[in-house]
N, C-alpha and C. Protein backbone atom coordinates (compact mmCIF):
# COMPACT_ATOMS: atom_id res chain seq x y z
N UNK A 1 99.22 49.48 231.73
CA UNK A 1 98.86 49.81 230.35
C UNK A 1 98.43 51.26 230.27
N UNK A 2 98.95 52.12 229.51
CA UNK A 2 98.76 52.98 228.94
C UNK A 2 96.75 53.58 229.04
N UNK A 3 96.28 54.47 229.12
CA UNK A 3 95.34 54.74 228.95
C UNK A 3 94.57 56.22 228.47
N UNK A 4 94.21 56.52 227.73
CA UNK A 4 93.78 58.02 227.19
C UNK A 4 92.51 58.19 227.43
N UNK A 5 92.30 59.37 227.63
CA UNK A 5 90.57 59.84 227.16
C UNK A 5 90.56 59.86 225.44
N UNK A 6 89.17 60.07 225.01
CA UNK A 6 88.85 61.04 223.36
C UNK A 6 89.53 62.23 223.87
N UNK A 7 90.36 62.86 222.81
CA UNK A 7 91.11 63.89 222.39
C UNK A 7 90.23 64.41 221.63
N UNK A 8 90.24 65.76 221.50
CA UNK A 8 90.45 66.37 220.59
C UNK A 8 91.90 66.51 220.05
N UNK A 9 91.92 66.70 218.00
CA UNK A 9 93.00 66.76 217.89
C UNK A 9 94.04 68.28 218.34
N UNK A 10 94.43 68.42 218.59
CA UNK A 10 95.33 69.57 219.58
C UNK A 10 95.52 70.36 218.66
N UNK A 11 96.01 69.97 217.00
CA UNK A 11 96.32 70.84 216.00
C UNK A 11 94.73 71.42 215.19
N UNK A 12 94.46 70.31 215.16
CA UNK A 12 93.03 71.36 214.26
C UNK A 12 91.92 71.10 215.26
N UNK A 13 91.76 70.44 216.16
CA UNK A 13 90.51 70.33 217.29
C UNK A 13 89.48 69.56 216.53
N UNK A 14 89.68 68.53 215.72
CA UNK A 14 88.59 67.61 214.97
C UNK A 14 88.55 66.43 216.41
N UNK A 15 87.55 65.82 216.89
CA UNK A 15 87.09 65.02 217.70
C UNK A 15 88.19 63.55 216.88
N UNK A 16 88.64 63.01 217.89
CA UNK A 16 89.44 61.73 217.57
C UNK A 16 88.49 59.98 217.99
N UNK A 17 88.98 59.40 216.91
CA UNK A 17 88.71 58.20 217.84
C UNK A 17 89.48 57.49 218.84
N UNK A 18 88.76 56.67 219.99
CA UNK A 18 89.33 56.57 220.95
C UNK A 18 90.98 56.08 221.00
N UNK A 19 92.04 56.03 221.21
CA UNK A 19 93.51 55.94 221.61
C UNK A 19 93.74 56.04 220.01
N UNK A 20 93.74 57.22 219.02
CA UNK A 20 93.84 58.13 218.15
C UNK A 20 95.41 57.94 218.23
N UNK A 21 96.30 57.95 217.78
CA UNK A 21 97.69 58.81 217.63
C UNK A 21 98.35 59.59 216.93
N UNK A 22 97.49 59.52 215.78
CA UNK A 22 97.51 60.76 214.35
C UNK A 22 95.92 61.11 214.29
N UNK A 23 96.27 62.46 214.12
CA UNK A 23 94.75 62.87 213.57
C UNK A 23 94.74 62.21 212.19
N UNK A 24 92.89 61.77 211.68
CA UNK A 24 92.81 61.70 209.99
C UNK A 24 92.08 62.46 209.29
N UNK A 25 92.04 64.09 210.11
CA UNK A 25 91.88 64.92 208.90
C UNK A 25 93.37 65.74 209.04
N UNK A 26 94.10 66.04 209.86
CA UNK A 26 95.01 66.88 209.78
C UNK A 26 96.38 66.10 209.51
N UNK A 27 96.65 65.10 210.07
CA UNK A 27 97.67 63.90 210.06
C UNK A 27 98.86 64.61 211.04
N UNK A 28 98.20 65.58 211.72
CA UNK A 28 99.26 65.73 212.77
C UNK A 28 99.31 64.62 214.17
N UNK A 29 100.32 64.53 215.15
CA UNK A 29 100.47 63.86 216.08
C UNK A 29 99.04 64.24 217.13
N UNK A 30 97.81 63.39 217.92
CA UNK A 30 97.28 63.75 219.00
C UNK A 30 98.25 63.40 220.08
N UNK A 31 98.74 62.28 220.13
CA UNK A 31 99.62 62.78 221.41
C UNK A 31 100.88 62.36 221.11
N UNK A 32 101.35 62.78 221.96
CA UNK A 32 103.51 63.60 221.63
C UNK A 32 104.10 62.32 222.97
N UNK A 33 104.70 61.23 221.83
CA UNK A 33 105.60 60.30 222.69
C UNK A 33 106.78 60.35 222.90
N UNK A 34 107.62 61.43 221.92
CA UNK A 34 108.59 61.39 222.24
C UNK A 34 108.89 62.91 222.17
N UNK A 35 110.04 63.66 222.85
CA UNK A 35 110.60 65.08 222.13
C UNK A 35 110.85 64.96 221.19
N UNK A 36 111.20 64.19 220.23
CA UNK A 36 111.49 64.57 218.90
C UNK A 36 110.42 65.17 218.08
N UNK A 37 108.97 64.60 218.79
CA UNK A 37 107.64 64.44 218.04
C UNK A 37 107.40 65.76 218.31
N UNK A 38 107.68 66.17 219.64
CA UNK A 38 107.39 67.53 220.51
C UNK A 38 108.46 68.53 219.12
N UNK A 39 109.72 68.12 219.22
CA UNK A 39 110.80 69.71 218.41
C UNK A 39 110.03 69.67 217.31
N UNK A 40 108.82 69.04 216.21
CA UNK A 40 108.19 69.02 215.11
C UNK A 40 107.42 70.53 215.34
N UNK A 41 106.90 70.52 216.24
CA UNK A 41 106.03 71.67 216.47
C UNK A 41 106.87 73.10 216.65
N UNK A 42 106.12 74.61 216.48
CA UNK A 42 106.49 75.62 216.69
C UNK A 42 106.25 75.77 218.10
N UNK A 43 106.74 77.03 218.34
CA UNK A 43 106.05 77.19 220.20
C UNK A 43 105.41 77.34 220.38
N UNK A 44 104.89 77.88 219.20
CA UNK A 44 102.54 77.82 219.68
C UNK A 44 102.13 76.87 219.47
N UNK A 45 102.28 75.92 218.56
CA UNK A 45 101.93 74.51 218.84
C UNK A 45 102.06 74.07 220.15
N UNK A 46 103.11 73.93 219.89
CA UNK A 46 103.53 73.44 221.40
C UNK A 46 102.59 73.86 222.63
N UNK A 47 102.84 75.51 223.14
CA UNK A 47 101.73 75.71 223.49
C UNK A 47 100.42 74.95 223.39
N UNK A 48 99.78 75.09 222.68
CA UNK A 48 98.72 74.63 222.51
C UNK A 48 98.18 73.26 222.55
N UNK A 49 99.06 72.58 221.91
CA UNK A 49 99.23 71.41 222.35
C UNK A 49 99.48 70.78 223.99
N UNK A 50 99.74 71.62 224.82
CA UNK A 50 100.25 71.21 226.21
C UNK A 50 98.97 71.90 226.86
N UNK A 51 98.51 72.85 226.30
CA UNK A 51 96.72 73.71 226.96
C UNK A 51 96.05 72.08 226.57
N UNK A 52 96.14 71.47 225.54
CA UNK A 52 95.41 70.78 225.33
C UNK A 52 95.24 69.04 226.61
N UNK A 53 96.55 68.88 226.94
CA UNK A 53 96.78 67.82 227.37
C UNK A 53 96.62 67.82 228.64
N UNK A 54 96.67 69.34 229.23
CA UNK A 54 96.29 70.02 230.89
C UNK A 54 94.76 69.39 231.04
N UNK A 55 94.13 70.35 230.05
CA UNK A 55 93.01 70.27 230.14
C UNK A 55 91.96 68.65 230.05
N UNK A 56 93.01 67.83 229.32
CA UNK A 56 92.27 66.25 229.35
C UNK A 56 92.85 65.82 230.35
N UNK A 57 94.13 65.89 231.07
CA UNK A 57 94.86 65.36 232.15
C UNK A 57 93.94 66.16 233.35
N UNK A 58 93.67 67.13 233.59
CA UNK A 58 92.97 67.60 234.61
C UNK A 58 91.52 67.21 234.88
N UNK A 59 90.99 66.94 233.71
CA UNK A 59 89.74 66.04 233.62
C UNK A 59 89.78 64.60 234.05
N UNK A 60 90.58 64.13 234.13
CA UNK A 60 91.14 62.71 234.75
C UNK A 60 92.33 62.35 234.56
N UNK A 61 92.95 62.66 235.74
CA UNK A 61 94.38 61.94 236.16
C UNK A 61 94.73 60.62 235.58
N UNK A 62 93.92 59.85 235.77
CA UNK A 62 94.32 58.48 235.19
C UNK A 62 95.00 58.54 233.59
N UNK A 63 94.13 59.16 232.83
CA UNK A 63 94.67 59.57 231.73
C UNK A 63 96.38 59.91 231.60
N UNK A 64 97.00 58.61 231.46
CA UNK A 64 98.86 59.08 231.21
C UNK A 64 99.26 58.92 230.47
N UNK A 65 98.33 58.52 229.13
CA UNK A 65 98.86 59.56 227.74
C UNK A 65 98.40 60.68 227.53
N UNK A 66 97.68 61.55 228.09
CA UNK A 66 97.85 62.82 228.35
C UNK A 66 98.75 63.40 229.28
N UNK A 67 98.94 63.03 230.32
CA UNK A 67 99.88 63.01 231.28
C UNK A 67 101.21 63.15 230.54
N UNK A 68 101.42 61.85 229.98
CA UNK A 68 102.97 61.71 229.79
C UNK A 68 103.06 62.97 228.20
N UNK A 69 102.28 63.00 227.60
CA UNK A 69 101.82 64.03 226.19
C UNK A 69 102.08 65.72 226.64
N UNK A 70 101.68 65.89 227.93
CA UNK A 70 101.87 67.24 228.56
C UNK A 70 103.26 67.46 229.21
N UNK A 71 103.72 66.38 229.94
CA UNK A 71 105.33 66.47 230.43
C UNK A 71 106.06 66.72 229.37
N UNK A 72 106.01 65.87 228.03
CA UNK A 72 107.11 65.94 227.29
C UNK A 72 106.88 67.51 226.58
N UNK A 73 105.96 67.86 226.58
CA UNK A 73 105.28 69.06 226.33
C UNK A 73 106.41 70.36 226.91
N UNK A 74 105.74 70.29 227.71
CA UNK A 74 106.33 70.75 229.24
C UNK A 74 107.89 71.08 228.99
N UNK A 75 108.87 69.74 228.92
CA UNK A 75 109.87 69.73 228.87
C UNK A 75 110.85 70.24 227.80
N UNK A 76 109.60 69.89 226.34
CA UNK A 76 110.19 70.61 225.53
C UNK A 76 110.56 72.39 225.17
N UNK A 77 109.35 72.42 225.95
CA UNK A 77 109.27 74.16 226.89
C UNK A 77 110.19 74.86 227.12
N UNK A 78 110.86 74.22 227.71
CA UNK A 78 111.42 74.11 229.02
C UNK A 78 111.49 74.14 230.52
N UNK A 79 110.43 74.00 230.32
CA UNK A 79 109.50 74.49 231.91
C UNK A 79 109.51 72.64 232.64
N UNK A 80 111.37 72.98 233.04
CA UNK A 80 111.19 71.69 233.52
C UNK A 80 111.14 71.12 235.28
N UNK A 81 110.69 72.11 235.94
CA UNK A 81 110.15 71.80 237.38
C UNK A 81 108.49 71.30 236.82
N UNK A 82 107.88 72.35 236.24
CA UNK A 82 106.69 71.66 235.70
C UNK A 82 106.16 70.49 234.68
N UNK A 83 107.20 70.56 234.53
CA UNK A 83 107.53 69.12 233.66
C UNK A 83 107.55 68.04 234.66
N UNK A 84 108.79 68.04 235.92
CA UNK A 84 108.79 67.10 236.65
C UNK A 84 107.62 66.75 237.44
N UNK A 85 106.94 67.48 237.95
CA UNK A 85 105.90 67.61 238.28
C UNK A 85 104.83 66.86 238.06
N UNK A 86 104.40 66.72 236.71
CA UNK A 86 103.62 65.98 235.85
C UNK A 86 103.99 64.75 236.06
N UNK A 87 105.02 64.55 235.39
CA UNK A 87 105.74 62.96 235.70
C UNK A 87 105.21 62.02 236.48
N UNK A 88 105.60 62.94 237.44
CA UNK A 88 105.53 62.26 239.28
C UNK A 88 104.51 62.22 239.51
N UNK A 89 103.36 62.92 239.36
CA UNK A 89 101.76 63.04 239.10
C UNK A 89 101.49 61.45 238.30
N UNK A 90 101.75 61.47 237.16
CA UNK A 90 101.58 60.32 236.37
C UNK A 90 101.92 58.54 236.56
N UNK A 91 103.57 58.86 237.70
CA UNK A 91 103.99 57.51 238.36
C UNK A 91 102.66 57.60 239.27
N UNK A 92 102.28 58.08 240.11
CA UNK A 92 101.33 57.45 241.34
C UNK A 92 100.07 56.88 240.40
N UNK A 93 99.87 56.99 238.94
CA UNK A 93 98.61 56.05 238.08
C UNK A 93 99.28 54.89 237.96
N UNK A 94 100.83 55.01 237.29
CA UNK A 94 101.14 54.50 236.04
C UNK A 94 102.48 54.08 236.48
N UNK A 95 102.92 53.32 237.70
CA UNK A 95 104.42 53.30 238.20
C UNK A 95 105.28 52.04 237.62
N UNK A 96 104.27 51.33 236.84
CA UNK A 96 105.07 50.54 235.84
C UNK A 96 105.52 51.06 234.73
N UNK A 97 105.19 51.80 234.33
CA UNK A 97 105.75 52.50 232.81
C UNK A 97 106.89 53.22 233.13
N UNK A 98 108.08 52.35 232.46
CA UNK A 98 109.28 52.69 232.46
C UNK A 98 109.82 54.57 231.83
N UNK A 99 108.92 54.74 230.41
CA UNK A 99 109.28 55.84 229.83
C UNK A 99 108.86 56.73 230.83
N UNK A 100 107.62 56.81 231.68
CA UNK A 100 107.86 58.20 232.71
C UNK A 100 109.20 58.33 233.40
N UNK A 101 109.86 57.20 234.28
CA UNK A 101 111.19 57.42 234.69
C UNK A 101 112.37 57.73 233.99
N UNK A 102 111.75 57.11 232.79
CA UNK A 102 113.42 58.09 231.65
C UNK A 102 112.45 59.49 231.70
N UNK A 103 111.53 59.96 231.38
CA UNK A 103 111.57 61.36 231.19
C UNK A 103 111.97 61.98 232.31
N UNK A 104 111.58 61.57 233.70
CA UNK A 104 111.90 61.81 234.81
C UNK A 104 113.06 62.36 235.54
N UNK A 105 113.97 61.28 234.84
CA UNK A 105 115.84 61.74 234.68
C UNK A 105 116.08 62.68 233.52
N UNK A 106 115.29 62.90 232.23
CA UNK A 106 115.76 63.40 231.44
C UNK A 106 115.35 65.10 232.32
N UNK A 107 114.18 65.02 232.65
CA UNK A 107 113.87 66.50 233.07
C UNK A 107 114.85 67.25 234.22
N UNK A 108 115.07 66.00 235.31
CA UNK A 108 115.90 66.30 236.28
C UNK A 108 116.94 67.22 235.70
N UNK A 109 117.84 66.69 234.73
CA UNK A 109 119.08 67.11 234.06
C UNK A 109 119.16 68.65 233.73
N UNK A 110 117.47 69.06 233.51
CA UNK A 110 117.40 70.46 233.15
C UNK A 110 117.95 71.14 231.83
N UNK A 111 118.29 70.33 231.00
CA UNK A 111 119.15 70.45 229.67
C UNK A 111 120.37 71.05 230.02
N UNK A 112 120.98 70.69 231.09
CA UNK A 112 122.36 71.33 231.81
C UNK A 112 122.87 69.63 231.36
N UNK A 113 124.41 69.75 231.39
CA UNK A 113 125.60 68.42 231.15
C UNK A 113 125.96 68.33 232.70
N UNK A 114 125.81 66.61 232.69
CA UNK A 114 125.56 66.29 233.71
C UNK A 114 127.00 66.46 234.70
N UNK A 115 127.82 67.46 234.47
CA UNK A 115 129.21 67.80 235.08
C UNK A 115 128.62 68.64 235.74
N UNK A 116 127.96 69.54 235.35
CA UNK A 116 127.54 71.01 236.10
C UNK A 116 126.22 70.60 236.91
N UNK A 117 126.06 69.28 237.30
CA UNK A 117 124.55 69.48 237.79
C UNK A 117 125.31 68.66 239.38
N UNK A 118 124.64 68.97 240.44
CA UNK A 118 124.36 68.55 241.35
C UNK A 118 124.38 67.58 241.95
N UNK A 119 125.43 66.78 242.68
CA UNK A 119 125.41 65.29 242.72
C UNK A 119 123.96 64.60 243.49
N UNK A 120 123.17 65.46 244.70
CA UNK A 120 121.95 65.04 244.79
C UNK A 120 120.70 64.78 243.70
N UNK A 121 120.88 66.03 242.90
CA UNK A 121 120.48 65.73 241.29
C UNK A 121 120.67 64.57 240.37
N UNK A 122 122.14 63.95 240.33
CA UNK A 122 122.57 63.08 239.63
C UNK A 122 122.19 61.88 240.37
N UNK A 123 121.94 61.99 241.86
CA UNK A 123 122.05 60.54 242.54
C UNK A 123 120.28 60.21 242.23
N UNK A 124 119.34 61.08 242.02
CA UNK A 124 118.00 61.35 241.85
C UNK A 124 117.53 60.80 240.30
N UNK A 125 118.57 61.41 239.29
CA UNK A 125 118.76 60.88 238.00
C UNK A 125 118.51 59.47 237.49
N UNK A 126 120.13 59.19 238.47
CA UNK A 126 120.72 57.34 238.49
C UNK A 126 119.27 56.40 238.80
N UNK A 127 118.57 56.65 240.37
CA UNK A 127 117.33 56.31 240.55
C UNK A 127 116.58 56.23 239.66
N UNK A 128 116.25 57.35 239.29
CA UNK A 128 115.45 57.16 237.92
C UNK A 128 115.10 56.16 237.18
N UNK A 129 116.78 56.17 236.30
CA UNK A 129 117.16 55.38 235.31
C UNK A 129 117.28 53.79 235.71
N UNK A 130 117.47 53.74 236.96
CA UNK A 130 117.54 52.19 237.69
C UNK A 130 116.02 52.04 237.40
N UNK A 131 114.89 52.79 237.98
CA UNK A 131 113.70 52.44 237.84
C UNK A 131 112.99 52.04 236.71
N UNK A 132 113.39 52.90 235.70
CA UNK A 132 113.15 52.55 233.67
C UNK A 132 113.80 50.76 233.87
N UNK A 133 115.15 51.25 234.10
CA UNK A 133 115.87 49.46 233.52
C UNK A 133 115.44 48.44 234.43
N UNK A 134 114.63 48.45 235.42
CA UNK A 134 114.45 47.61 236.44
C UNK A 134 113.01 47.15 235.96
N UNK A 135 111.97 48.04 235.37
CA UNK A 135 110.56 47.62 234.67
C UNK A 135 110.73 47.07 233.24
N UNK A 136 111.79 48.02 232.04
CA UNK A 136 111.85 47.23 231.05
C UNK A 136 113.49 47.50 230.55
N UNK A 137 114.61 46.52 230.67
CA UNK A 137 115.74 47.55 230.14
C UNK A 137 115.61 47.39 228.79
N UNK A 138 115.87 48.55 228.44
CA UNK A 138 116.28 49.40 227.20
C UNK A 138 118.15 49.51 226.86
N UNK A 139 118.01 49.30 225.67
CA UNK A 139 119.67 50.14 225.26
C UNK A 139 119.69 51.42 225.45
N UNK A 140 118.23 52.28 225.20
CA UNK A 140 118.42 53.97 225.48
C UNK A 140 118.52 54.44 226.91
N UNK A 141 118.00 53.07 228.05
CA UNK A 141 118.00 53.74 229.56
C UNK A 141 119.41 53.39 229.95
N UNK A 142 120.36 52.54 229.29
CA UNK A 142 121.55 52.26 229.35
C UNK A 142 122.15 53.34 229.14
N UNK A 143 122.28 53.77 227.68
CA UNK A 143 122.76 54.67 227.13
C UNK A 143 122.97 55.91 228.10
N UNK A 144 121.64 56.12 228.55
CA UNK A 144 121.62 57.81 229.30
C UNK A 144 122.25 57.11 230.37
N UNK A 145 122.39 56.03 230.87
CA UNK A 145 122.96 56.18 232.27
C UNK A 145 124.37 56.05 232.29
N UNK A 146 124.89 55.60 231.02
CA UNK A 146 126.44 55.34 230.91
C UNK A 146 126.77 57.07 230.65
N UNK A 147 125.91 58.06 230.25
CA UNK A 147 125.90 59.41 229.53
C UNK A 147 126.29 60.39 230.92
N UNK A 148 125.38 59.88 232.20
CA UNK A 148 125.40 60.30 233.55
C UNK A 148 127.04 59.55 233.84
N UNK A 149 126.67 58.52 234.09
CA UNK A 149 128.25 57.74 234.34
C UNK A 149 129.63 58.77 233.98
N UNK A 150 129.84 59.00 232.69
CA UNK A 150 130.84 59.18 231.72
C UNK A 150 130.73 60.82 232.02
N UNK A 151 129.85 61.75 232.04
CA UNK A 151 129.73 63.27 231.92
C UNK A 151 130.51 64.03 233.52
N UNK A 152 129.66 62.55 234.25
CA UNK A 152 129.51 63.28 235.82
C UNK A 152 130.97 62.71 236.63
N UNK A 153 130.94 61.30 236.85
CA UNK A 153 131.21 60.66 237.53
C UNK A 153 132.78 60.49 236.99
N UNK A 154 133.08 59.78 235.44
CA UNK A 154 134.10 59.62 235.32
C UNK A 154 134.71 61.01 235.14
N UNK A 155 134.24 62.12 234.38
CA UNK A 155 134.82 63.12 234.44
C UNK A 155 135.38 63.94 235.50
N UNK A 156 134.96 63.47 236.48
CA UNK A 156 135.67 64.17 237.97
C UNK A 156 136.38 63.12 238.65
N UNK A 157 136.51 62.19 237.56
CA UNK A 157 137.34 61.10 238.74
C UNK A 157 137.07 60.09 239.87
N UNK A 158 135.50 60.38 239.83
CA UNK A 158 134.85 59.13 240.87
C UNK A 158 134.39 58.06 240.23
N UNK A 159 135.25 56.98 241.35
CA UNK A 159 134.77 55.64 240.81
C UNK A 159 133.65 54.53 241.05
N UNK A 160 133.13 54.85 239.56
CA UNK A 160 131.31 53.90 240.03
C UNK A 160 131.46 52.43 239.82
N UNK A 161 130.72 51.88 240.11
CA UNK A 161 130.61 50.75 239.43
C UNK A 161 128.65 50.34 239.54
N UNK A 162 128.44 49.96 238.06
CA UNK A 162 129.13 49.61 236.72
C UNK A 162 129.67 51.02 236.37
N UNK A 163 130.52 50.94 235.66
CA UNK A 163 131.38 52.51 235.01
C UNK A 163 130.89 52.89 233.85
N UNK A 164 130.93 53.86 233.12
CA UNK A 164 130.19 54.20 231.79
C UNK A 164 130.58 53.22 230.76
N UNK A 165 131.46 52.52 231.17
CA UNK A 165 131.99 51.79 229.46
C UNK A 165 131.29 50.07 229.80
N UNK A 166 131.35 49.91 231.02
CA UNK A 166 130.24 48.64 231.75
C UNK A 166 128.58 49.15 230.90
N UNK A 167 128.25 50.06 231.46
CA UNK A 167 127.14 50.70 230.59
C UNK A 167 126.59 50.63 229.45
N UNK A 168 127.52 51.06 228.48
CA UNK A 168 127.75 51.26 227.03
C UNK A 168 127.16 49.77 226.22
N UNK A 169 128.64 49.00 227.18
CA UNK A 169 127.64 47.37 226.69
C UNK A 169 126.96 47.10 227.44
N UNK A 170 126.35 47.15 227.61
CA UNK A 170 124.36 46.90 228.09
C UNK A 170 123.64 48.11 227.08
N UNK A 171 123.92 48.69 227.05
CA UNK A 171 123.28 49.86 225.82
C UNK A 171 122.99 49.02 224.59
N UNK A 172 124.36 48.41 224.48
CA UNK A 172 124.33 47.46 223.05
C UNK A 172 124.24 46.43 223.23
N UNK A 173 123.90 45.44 224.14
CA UNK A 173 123.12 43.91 224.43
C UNK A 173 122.02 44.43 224.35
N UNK A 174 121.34 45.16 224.94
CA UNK A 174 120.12 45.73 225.08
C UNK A 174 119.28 46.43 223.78
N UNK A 175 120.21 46.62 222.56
CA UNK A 175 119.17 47.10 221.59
C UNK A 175 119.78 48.76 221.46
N UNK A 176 120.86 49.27 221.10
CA UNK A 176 120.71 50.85 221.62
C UNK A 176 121.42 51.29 219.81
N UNK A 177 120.15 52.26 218.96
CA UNK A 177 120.51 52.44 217.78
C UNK A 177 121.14 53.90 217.82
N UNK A 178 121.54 54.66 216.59
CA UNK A 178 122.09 55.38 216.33
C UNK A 178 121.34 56.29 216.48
N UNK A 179 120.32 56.09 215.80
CA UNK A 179 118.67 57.28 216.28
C UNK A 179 118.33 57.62 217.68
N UNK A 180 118.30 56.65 217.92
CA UNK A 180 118.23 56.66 219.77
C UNK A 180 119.04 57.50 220.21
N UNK A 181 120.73 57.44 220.13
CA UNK A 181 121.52 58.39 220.22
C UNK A 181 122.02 59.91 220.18
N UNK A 182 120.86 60.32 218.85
CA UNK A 182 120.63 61.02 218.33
C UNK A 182 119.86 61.73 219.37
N UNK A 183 118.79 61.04 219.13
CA UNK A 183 117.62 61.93 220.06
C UNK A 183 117.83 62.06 221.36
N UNK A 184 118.62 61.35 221.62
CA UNK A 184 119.06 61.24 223.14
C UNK A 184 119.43 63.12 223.52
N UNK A 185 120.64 63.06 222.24
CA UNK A 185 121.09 64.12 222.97
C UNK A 185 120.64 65.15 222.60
N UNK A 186 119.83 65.14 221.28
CA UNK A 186 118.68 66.14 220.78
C UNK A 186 117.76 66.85 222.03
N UNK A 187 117.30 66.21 222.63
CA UNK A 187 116.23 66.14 223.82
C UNK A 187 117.37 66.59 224.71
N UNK A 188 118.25 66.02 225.06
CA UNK A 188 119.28 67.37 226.49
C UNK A 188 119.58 68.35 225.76
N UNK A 189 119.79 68.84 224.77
CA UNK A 189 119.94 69.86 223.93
C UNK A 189 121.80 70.02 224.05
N UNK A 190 122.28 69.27 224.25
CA UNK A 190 124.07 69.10 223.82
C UNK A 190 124.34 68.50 223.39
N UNK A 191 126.05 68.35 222.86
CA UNK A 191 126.54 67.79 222.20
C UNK A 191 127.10 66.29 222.56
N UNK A 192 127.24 65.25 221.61
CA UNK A 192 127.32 63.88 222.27
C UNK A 192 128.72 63.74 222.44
N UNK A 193 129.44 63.29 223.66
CA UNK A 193 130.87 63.07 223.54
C UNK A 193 131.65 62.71 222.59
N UNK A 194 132.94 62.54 222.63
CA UNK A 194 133.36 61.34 221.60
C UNK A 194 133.00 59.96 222.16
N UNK A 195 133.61 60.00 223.55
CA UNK A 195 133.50 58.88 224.07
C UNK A 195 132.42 57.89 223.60
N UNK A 196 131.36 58.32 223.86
CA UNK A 196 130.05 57.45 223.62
C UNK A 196 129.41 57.88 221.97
């Protein structure tokens, strides 16, 4: 389970009540669950917002909604070795929570398409994403892994199994919306195939 310190709110610094997720004098986000929540902000937000989540995460580790609030932080940055970093910091609290291992793979990726990245990279990725779908599957940990599948693997001609289109449906037994999709590839910062 999830656990926070009191925040301050990051945008106006009003004292929160305890596991807060909107401030209620400013109605901005205290902590950032997803990148999408993160691209809302400018880069000094952002900034500031990630000074903010150091500083409660460094006050206690256990804390991995600050933890996970500063990675996505981090990542939206782009500062994604320090991004990974965090993560991996946050699995040794929190190694059931599936969303650190999707951010985990998402950071790996480096906002590079997963053709140009590294097959030790990609094999590090796949792990990942086995680890998300192995605690809770998702249609979105499907999704990214049929995304790895289909970018990396089928595009050069190596044959996986399950294959990206094996994938795809489990994406969609599993729950996988159009938004999801969206943000998916919002957050790698490219464009979504046709394929998928």
């Amino acid at each position: 389970m999830l656990k926070t310190n009191d925040l301050r709110c990051p945008g106006c610094g009003a004292p929160q009540k305890h596991n807060s997720v909107t401030c209620e004098y400013c109605g901005r986000p205290v902590v950032i669950t997803t990148v999408r929540e993160a691209e809302s902000l400018t880069y000094a937000e952002l900034r500031k917002y990630a000074d903010t989540y150091r500083r409660a995460y460094g006050a206690d580790p256990g804390d991995t909604v600050s933890g996970l609030s500063l990675g996505i932080c981090l990542y939206s940055l782009k500062l994604y070795d320090e991004a990974i970093r965090t993560f991996e910091k946050c699995i040794d609290t929190e190694f059931d929570n599936p969303e650190l291992y999707y951010y985990l793979a998402l950071s790996n990726l480096k906002g590079r398409k997963p053709f140009v990245v590294p097959r030790s990279d990609i094999d590090r990725i796949e792990r990942y994403l086995g680890s998300a779908i192995a605690i809770s599957p998702r249609g979105l940990y499907y999704y990214f892994f049929a995304y790895i599948r289909y970018d990396h693997h089928y595009r050069k001609m190596y044959a996986m199994s399950p294959d990206y289109r094996e994938l795809l449906g489990l994406a969609e037994r599993y729950g996988i919306t159009e938004a999801d999709k969206t943000d998916m590839f919002g957050a790698i910062g490219v464009a979504r195939p046709a394929a998928l």
